[in-house]
PDB file of N, CA and C in Angstrom:
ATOM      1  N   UNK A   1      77.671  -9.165 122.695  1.00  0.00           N
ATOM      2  CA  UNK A   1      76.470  -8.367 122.525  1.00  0.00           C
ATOM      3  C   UNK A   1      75.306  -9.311 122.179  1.00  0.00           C
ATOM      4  N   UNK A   2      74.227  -9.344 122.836  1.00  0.00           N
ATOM      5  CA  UNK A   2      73.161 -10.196 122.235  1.00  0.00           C
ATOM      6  C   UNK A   2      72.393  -9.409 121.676  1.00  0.00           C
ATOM      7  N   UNK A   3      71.798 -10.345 120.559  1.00  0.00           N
ATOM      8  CA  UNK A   3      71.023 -10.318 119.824  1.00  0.00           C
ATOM      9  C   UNK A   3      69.736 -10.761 119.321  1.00  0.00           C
ATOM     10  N   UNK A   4      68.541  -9.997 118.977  1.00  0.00           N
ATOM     11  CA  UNK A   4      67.157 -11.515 118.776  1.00  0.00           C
ATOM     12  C   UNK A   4      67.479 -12.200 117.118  1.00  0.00           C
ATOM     13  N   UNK A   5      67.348 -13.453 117.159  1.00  0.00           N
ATOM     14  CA  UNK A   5      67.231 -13.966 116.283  1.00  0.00           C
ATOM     15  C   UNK A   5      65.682 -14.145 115.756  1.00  0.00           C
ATOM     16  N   UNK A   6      65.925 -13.716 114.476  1.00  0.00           N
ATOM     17  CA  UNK A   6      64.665 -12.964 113.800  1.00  0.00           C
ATOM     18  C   UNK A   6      64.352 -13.999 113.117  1.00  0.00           C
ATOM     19  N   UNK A   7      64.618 -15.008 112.263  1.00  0.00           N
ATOM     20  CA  UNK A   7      64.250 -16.536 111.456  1.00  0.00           C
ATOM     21  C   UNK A   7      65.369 -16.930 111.860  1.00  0.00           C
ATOM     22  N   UNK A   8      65.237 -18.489 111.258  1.00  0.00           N
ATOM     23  CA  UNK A   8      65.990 -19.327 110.830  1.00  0.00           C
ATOM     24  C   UNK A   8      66.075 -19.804 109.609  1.00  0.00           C
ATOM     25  N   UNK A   9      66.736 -19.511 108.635  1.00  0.00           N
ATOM     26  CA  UNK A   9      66.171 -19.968 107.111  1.00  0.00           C
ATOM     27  C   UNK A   9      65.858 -21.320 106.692  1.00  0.00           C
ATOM     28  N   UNK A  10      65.304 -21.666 105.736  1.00  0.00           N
ATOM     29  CA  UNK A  10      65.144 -23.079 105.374  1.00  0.00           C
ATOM     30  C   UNK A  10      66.938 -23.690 104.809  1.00  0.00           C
ATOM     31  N   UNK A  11      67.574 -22.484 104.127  1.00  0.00           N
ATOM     32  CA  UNK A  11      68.924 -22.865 103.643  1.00  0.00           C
ATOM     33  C   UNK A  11      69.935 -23.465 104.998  1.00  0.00           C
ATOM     34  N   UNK A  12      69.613 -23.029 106.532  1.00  0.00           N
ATOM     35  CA  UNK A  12      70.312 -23.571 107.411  1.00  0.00           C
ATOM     36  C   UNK A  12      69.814 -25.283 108.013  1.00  0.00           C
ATOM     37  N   UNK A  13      68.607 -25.393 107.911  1.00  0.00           N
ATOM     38  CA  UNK A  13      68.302 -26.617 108.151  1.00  0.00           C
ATOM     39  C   UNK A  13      67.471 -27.480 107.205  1.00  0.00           C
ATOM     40  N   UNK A  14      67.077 -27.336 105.746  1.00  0.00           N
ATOM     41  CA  UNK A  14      67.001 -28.339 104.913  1.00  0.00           C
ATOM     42  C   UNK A  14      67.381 -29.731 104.843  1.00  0.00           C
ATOM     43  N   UNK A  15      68.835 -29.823 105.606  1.00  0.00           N
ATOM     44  CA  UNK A  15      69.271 -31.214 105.533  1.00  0.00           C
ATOM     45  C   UNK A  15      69.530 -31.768 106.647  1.00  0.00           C
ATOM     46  N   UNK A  16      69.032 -31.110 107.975  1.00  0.00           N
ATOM     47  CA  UNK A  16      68.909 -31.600 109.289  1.00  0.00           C
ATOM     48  C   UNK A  16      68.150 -32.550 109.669  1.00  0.00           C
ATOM     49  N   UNK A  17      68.252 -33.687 110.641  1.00  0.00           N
ATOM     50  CA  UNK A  17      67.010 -34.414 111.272  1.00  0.00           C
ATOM     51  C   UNK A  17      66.099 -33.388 111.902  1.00  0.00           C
ATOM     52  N   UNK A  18      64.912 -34.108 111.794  1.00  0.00           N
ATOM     53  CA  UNK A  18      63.770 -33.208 112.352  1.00  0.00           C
ATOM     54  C   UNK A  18      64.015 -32.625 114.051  1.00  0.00           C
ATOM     55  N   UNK A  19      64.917 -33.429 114.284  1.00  0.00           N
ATOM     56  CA  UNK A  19      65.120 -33.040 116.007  1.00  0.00           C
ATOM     57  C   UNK A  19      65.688 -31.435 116.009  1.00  0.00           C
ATOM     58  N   UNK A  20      67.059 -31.873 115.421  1.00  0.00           N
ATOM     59  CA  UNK A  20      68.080 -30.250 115.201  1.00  0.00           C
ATOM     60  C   UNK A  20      66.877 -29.069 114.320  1.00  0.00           C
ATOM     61  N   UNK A  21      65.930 -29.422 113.894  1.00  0.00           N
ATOM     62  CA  UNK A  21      65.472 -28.403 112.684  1.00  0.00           C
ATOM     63  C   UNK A  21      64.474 -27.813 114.372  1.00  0.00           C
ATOM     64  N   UNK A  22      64.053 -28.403 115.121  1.00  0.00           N
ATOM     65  CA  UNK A  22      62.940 -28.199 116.184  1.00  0.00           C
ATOM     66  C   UNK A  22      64.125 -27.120 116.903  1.00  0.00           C
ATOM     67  N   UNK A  23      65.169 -27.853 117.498  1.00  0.00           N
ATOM     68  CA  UNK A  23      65.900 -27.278 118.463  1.00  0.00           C
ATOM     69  C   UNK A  23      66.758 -25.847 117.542  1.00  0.00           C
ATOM     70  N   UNK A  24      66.797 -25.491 116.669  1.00  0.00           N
ATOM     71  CA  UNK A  24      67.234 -24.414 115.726  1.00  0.00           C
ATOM     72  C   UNK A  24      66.047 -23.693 115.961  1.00  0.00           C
ATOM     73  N   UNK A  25      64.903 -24.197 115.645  1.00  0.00           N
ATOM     74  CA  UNK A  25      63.632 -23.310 114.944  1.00  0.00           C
ATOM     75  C   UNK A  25      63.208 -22.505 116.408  1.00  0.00           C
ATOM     76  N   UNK A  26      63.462 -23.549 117.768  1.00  0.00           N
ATOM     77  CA  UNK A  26      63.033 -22.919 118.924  1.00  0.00           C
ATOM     78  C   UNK A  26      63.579 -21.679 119.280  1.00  0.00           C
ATOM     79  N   UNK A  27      65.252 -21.190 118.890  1.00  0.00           N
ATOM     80  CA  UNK A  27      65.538 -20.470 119.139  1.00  0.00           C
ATOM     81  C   UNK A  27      65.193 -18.669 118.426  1.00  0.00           C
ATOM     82  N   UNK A  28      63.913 -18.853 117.293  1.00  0.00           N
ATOM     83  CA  UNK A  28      63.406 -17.767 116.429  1.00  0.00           C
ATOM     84  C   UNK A  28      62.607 -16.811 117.424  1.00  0.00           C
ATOM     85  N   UNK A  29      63.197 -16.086 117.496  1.00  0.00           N
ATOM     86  CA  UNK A  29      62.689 -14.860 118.541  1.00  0.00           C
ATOM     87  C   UNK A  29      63.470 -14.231 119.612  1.00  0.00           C
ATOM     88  N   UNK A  30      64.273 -15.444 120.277  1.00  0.00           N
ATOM     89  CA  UNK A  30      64.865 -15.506 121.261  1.00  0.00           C
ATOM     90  C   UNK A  30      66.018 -14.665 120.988  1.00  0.00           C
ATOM     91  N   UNK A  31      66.855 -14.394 122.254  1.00  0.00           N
ATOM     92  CA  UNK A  31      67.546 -13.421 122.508  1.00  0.00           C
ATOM     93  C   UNK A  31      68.918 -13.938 123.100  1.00  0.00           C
ATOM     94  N   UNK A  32      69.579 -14.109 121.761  1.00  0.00           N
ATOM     95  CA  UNK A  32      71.144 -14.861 122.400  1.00  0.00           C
ATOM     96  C   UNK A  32      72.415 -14.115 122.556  1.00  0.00           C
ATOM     97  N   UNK A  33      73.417 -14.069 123.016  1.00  0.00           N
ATOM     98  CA  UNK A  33      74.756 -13.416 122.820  1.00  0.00           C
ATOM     99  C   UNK A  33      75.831 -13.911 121.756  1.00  0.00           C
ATOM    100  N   UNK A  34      76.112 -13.097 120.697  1.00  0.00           N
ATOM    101  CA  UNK A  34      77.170 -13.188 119.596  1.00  0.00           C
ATOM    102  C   UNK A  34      78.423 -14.146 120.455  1.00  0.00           C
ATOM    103  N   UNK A  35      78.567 -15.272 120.057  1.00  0.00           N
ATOM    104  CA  UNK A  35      79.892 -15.619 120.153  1.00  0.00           C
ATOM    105  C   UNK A  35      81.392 -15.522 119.125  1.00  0.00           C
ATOM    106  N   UNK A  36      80.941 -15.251 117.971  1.00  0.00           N
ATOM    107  CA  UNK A  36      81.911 -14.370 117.044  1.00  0.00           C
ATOM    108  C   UNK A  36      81.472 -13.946 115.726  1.00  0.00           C
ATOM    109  N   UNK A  37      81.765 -13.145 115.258  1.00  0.00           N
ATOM    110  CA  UNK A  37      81.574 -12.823 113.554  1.00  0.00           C
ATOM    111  C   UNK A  37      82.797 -12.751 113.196  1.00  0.00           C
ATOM    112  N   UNK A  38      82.210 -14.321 111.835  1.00  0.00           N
ATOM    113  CA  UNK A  38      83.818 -14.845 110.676  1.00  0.00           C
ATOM    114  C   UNK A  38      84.143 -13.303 110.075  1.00  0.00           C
ATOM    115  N   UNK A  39      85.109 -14.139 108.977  1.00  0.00           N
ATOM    116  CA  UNK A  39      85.756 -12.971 108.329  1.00  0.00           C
ATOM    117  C   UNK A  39      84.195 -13.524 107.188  1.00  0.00           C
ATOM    118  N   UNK A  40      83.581 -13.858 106.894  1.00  0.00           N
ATOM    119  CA  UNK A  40      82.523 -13.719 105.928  1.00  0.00           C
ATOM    120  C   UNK A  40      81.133 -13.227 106.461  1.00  0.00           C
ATOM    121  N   UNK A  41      81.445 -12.378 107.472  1.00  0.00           N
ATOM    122  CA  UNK A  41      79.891 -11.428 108.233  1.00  0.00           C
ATOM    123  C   UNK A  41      79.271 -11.943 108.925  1.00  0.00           C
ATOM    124  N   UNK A  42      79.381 -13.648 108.518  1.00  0.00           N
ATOM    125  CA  UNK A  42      78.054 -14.460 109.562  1.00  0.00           C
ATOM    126  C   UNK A  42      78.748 -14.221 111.023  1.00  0.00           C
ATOM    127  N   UNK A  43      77.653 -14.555 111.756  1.00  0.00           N
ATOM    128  CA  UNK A  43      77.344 -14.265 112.938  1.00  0.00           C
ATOM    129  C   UNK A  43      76.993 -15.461 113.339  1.00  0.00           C
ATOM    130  N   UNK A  44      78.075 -16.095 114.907  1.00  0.00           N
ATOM    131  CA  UNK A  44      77.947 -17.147 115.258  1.00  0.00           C
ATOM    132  C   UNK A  44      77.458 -17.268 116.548  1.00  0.00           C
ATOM    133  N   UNK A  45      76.286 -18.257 116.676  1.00  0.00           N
ATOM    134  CA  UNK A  45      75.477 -18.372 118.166  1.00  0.00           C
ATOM    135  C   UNK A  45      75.806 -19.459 118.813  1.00  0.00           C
ATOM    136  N   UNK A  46      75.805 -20.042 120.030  1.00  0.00           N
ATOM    137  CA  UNK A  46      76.070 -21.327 120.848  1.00  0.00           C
ATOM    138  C   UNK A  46      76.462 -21.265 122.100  1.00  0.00           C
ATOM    139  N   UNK A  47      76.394 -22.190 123.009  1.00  0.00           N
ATOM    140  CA  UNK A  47      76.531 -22.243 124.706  1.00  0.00           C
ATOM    141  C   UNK A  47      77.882 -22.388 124.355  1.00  0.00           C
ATOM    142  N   UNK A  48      79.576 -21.411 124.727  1.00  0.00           N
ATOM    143  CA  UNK A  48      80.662 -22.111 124.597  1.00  0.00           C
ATOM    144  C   UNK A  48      81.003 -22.253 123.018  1.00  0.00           C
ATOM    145  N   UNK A  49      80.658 -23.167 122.359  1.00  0.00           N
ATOM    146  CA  UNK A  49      81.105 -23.722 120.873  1.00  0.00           C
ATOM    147  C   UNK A  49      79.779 -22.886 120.057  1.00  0.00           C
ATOM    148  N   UNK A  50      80.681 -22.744 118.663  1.00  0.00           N
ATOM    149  CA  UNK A  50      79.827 -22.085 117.844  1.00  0.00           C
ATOM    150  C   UNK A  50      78.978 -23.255 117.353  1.00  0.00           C
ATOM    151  N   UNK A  51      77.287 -23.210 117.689  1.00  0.00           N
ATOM    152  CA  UNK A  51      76.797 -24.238 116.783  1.00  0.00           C
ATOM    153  C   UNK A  51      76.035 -24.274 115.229  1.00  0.00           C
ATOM    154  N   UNK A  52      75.643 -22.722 115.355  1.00  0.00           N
ATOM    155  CA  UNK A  52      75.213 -22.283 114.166  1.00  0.00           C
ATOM    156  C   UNK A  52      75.606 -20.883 113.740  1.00  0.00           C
ATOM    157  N   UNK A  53      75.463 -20.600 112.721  1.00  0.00           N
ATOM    158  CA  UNK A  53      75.573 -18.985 112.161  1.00  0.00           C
ATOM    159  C   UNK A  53      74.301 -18.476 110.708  1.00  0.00           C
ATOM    160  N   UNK A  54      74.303 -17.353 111.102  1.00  0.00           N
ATOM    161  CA  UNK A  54      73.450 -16.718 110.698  1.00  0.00           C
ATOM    162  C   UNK A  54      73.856 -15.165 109.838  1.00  0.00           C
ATOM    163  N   UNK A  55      73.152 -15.088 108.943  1.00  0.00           N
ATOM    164  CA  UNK A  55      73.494 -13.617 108.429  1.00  0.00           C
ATOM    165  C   UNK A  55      72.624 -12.214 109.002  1.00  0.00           C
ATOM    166  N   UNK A  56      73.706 -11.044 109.077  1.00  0.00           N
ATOM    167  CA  UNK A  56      73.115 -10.273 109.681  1.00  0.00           C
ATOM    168  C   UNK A  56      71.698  -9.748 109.480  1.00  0.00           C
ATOM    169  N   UNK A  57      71.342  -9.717 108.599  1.00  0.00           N
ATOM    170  CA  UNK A  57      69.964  -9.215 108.503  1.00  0.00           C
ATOM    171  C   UNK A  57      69.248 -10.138 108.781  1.00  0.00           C
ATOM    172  N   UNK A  58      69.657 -11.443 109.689  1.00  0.00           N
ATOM    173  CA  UNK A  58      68.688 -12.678 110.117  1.00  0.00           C
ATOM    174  C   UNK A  58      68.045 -12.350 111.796  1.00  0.00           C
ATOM    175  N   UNK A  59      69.023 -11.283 111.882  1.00  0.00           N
ATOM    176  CA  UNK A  59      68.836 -11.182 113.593  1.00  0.00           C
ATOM    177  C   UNK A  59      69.150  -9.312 113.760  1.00  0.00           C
ATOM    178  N   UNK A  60      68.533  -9.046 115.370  1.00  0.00           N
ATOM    179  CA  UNK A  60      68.003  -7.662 115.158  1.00  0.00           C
ATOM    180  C   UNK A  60      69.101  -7.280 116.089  1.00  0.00           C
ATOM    181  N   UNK A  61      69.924  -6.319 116.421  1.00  0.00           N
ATOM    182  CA  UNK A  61      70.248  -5.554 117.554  1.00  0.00           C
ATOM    183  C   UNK A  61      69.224  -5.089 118.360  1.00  0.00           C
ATOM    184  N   UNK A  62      69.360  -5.350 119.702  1.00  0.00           N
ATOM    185  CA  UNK A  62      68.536  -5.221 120.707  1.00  0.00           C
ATOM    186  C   UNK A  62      68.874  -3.388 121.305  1.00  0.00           C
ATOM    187  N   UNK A  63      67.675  -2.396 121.807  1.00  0.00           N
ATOM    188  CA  UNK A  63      67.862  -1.221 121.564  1.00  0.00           C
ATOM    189  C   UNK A  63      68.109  -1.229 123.347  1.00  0.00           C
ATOM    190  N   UNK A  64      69.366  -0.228 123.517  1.00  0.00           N
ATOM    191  CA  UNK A  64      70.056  -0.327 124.903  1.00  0.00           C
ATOM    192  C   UNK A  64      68.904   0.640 125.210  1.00  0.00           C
ATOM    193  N   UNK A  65      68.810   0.764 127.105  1.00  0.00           N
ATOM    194  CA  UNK A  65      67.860   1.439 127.023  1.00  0.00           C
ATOM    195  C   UNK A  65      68.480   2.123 128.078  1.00  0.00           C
ATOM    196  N   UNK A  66      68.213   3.731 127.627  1.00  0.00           N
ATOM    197  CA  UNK A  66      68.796   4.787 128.663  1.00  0.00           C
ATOM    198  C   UNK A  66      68.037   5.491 129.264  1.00  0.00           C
ATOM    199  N   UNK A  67      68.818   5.887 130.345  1.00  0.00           N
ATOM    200  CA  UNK A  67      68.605   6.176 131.603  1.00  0.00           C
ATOM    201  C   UNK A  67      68.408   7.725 131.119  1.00  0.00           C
ATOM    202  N   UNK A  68      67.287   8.206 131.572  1.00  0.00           N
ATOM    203  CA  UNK A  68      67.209   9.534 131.704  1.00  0.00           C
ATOM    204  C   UNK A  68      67.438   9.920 132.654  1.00  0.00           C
ATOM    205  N   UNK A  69      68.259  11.682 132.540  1.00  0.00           N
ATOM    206  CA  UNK A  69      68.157  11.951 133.758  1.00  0.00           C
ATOM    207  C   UNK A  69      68.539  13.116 133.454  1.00  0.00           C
ATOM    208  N   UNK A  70      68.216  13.962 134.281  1.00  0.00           N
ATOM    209  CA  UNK A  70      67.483  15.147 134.500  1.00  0.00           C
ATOM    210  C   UNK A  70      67.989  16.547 135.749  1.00  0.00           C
TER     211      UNK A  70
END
């Protein structure tokens, strides 16, 4: 199921090189697909491999959009 990622907190990249903090921060808005949620709620994003995770209230469910009909 994808999802928009709504921030990125300072607690996930505080201790990153400035490169990873750019390539994290780019993805704030954007619209990725869940690759798993741990047994501790976070929610994991990445091409293939999990590269980061996030807590749910960090990112929005995207609203399906139905088909009327009549």
């Amino acid at each position: 199921m994808p999802v928009r990622i709504l921030t990125i907190p300072e607690s996930l990249t505080h201790d990153l090189p400035r490169e990873e903090v750019a390539r994290l921060k780019a993805t704030e808005g954007t619209v990725m697909p869940i690759l798993e949620l741990d047994a501790y709620g976070m929610v994991w994003f990445g091409a293939g491999d999990p590269w980061f995770s996030l807590k749910p209230c960090e990112v929005a469910a995207l609203q399906s959009r139905s088909k009327n009909v009549t």
